[in-house]
C-alpha atoms as a PDB file:
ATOM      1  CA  UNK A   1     -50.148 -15.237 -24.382  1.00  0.00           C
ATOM      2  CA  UNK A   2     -46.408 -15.588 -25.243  1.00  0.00           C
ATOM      3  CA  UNK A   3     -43.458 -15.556 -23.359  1.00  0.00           C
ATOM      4  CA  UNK A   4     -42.802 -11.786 -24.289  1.00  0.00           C
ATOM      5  CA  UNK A   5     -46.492 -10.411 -23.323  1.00  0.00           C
ATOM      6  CA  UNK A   6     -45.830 -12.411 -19.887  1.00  0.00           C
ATOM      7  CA  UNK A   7     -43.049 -10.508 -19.090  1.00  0.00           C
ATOM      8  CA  UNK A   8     -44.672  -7.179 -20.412  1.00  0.00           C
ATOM      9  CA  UNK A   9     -47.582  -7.433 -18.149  1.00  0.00           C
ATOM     10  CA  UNK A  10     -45.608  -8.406 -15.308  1.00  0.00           C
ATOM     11  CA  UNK A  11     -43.588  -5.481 -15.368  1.00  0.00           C
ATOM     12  CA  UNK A  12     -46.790  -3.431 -14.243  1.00  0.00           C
ATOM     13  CA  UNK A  13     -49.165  -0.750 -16.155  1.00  0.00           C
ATOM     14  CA  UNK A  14     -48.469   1.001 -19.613  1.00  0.00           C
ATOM     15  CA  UNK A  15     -48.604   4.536 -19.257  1.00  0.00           C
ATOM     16  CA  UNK A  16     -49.677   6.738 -22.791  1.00  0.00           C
ATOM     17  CA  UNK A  17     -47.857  10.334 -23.115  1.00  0.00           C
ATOM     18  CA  UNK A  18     -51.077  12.898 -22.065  1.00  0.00           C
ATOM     19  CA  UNK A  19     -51.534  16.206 -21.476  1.00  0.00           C
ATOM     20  CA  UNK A  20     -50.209  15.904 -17.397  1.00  0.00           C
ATOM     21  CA  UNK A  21     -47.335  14.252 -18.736  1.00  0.00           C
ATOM     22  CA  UNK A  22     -46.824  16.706 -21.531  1.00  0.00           C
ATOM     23  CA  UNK A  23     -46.561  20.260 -19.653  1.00  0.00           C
ATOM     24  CA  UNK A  24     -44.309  18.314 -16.630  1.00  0.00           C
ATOM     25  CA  UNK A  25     -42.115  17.672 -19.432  1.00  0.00           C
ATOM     26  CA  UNK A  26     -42.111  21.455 -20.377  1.00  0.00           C
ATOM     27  CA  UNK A  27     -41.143  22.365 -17.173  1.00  0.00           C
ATOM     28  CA  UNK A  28     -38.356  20.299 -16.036  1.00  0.00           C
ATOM     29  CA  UNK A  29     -36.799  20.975 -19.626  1.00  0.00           C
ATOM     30  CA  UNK A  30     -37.229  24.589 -18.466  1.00  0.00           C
ATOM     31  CA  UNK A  31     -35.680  24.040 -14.911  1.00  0.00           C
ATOM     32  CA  UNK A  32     -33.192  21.876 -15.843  1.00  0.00           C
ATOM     33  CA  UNK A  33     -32.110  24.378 -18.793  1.00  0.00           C
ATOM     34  CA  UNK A  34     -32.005  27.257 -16.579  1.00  0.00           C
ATOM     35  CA  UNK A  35     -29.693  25.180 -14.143  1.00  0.00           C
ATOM     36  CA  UNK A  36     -27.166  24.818 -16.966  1.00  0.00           C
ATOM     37  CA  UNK A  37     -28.473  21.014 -17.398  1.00  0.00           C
ATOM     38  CA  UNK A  38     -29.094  19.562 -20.497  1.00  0.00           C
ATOM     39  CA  UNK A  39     -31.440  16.418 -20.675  1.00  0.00           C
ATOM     40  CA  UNK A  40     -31.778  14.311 -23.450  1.00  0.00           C
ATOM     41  CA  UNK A  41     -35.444  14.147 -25.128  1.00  0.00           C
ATOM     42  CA  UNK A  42     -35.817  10.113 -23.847  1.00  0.00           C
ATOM     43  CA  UNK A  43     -34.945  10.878 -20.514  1.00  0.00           C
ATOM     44  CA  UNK A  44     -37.280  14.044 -19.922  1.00  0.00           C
ATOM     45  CA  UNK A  45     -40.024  11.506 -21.164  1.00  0.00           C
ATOM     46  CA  UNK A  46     -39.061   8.941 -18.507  1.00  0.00           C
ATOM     47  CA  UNK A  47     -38.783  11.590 -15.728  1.00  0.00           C
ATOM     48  CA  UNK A  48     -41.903  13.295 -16.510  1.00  0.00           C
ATOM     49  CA  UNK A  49     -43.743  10.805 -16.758  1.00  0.00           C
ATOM     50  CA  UNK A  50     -42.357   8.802 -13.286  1.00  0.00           C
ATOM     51  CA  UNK A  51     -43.106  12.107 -11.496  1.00  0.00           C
ATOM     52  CA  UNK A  52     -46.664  12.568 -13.189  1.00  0.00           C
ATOM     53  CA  UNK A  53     -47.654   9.235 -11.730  1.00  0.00           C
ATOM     54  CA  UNK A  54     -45.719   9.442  -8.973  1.00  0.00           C
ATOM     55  CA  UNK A  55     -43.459   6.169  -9.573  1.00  0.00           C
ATOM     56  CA  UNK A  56     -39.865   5.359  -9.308  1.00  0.00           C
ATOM     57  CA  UNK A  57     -37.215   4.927 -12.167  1.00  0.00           C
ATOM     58  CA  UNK A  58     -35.758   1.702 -12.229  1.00  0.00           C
ATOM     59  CA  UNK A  59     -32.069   2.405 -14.666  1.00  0.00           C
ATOM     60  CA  UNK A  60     -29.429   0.889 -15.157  1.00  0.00           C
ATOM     61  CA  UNK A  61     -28.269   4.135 -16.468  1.00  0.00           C
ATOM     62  CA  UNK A  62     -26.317   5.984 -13.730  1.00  0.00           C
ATOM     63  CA  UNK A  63     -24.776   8.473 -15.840  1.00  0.00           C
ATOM     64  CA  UNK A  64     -28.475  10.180 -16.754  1.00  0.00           C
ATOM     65  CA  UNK A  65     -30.895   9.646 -14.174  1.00  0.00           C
ATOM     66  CA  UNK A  66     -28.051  10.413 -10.897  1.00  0.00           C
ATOM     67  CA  UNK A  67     -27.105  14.083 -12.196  1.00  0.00           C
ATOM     68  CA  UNK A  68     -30.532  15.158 -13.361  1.00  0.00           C
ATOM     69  CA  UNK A  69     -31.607  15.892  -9.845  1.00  0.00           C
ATOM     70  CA  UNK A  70     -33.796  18.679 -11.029  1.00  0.00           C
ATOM     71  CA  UNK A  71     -36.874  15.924 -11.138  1.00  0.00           C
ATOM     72  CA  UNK A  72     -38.455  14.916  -7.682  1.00  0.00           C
ATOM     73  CA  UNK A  73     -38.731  11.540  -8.696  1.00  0.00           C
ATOM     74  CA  UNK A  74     -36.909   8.482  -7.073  1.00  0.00           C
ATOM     75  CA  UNK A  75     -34.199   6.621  -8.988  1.00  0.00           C
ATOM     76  CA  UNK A  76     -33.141   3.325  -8.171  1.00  0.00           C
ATOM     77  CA  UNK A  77     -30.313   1.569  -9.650  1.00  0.00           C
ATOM     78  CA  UNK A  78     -30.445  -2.011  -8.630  1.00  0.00           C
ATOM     79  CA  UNK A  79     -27.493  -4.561  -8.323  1.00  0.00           C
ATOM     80  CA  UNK A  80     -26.256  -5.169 -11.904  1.00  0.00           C
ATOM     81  CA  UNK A  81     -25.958  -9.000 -10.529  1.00  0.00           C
ATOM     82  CA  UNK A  82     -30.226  -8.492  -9.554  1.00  0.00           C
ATOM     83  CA  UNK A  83     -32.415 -10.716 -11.838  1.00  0.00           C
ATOM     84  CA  UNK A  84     -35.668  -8.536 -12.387  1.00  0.00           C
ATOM     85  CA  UNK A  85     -36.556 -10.735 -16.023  1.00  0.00           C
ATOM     86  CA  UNK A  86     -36.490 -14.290 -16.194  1.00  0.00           C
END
């Protein structure tokens, strides 16, 4: 297994786009849009999907994932000084 795969694996499960995460996707585009919010297309993806499985977002990206509060999913925005790959 190389170095890369390691690291993929230890960053926990691999989650395929499916129906569930499809139509949560519909409808906080069509929340947010009605709020005035535009998301970009990556970031509904990411939200959708944390909130179908019910898992945080870990970002670095403060400018997206802080005003899009129209998900009920937890961001957390670590330390940029944090180590989380080695």
């Amino acid at each position: 297994m190389s170095r890369r795969e390691r690291i993929l694996e230890g960053l926990g499960t691999i989650v395929w786009m499916d129906q569930n995460i499809l139509l949560k996707l519909i409808d906080v585009r069509y929340r947010a849009e009605k709020e005035g919010q535009k998301i970009p297309k990556a970031d509904l993806v990411i939200i959708a999907t944390a909130s179908t499985h019910q898992a945080p977002i870990l970002t670095l990206d403060k400018a997206h994932f802080t005003r899009h509060s129209i998900a009920d999913v937890q961001v957390i925005i670590p330390d940029q000084n944090q180590r989380f790959m080695r």
